[in-house]
Protein backbone atom coordinates (compact mmCIF):
# COMPACT_ATOMS: atom_id res chain seq x y z
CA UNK A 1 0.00 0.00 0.00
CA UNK A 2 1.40 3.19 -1.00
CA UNK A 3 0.71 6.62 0.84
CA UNK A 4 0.75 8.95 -1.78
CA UNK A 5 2.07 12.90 -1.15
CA UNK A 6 0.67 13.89 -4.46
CA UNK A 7 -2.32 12.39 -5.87
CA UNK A 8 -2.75 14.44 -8.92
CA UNK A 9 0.99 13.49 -9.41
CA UNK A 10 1.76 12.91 -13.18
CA UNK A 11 4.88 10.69 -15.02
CA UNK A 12 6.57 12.18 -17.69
CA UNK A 13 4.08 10.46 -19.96
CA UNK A 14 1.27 12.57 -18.89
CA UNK A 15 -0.15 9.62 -17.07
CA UNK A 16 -1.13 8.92 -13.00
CA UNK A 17 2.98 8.67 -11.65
CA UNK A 18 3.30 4.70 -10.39
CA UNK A 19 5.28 3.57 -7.76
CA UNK A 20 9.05 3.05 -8.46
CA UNK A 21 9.83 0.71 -5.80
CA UNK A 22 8.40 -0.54 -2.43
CA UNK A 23 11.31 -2.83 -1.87
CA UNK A 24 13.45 -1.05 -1.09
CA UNK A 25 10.83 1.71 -0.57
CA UNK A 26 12.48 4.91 -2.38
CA UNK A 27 11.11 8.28 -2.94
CA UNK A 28 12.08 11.39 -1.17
CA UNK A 29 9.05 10.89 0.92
CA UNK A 30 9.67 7.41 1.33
CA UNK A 31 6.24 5.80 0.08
CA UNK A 32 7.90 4.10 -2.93
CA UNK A 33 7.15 7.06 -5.62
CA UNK A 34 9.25 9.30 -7.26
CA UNK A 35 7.00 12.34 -5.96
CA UNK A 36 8.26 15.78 -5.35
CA UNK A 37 7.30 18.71 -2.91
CA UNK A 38 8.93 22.04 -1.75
CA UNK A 39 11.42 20.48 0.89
CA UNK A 40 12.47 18.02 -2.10
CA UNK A 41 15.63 20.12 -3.04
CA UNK A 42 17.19 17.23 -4.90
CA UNK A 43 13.86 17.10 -7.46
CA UNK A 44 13.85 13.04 -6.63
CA UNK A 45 12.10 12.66 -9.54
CA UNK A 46 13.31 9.94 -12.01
CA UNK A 47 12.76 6.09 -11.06
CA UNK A 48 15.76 4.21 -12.57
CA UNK A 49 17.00 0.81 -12.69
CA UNK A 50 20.37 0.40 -10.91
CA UNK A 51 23.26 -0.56 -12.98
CA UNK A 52 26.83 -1.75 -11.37
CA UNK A 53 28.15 1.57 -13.39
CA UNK A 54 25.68 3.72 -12.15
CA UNK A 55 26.57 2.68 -8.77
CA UNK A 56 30.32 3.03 -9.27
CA UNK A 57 29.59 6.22 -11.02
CA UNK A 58 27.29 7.87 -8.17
CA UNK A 59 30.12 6.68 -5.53
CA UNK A 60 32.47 8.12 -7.05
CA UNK A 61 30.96 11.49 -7.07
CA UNK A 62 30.19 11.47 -3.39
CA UNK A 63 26.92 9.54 -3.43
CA UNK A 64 27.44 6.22 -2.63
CA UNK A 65 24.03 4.47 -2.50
CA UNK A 66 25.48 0.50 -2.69
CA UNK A 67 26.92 0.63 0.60
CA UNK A 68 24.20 -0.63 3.39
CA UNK A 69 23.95 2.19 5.99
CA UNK A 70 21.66 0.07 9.12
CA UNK A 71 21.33 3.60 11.30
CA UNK A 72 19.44 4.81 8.01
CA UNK A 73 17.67 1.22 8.02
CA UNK A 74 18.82 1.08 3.95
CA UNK A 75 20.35 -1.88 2.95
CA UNK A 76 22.55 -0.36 0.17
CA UNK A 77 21.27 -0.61 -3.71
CA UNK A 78 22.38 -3.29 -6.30
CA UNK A 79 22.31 -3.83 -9.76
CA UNK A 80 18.39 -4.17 -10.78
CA UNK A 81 16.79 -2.22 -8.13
CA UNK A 82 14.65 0.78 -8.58
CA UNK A 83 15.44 3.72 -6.97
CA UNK A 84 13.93 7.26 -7.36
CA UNK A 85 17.12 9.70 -7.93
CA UNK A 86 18.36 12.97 -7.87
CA UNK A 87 17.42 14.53 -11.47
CA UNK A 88 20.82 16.49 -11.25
CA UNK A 89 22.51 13.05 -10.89
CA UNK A 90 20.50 11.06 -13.28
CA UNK A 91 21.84 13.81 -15.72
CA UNK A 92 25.43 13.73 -14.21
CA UNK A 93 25.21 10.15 -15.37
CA UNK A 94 23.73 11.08 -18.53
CA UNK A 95 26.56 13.65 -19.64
CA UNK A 96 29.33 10.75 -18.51
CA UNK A 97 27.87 8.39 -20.61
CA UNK A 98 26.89 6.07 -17.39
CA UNK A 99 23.11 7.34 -17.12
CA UNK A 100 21.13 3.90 -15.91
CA UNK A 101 17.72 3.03 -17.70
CA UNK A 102 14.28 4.92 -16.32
CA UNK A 103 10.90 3.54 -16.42
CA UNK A 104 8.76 6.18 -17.42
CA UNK A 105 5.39 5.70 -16.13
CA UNK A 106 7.06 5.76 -12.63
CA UNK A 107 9.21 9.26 -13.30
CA UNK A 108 7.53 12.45 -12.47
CA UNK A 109 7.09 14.74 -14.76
CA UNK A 110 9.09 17.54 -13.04
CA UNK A 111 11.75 15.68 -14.67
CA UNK A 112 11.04 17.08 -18.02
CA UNK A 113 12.49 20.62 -16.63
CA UNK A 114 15.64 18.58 -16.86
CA UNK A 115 15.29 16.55 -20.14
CA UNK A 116 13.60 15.99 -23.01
CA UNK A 117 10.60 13.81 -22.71
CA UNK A 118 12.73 11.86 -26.10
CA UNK A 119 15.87 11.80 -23.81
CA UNK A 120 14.36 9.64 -20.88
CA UNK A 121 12.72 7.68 -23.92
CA UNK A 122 16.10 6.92 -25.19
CA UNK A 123 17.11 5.54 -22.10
CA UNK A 124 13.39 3.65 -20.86
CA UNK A 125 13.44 0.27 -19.61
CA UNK A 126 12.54 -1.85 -22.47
């Protein structure tokens, strides 16, 4: 069951924003979406599929999100999990060349201030 922040909340699609993941449960609010709000500064908007160089490629620019941190009851990400990310670091990736795949119906739109709806299409989870 998901708690939702936003429920007018729209994917980049134009259609009701799914959940991203419940396990682990992501989303800047925690409730497994990718929804945003006014104390969201990252704009954790974009629901992407964790690749080993995504991981490597976050860590090395200060975010490591494969390590498990217990006080923060996370259990550290892996390849194939779904996590909703910064969009400033999803397009980090991007520019490097190590941007991981998104699934669409589960990014919020507020992503589109940051790319091209034919952008996140290029790089959608088939």
């Amino acid at each position: 069951m998901t708690t939702r922040y936003d429920e007018n909340a729209r994917n980049v699609l134009g259609g009701e924003l799914i959940p991203c993941s419940l396990n682990p449960v992501t989303g800047f609010y925690r409730n497994g979406c990718c929804e945003t709000g006014p104390h969201d500064l990252g704009l954790h908007t974009v629901c992407a599929v964790m690749t080993d160089e995504f991981l490597a490629f976050s860590k090395a620019a200060g975010n490591d999100l494969s390590t498990p941190r217990p006080e923060f009851a996370f259990r550290g990400l892996k390849a194939g999990d779904r996590w909703c990310l910064c969009a400033g670091r999803w397009k980090d990736a991007l520019d490097a060349g190590m941007a991981p795949p998104v699934v669409l119906e589960a990014s919020h739109e507020e992503m589109l201030a940051i790319v091209t709806l034919g952008v996140l299409k290029d790089h959608a989870v088939v």
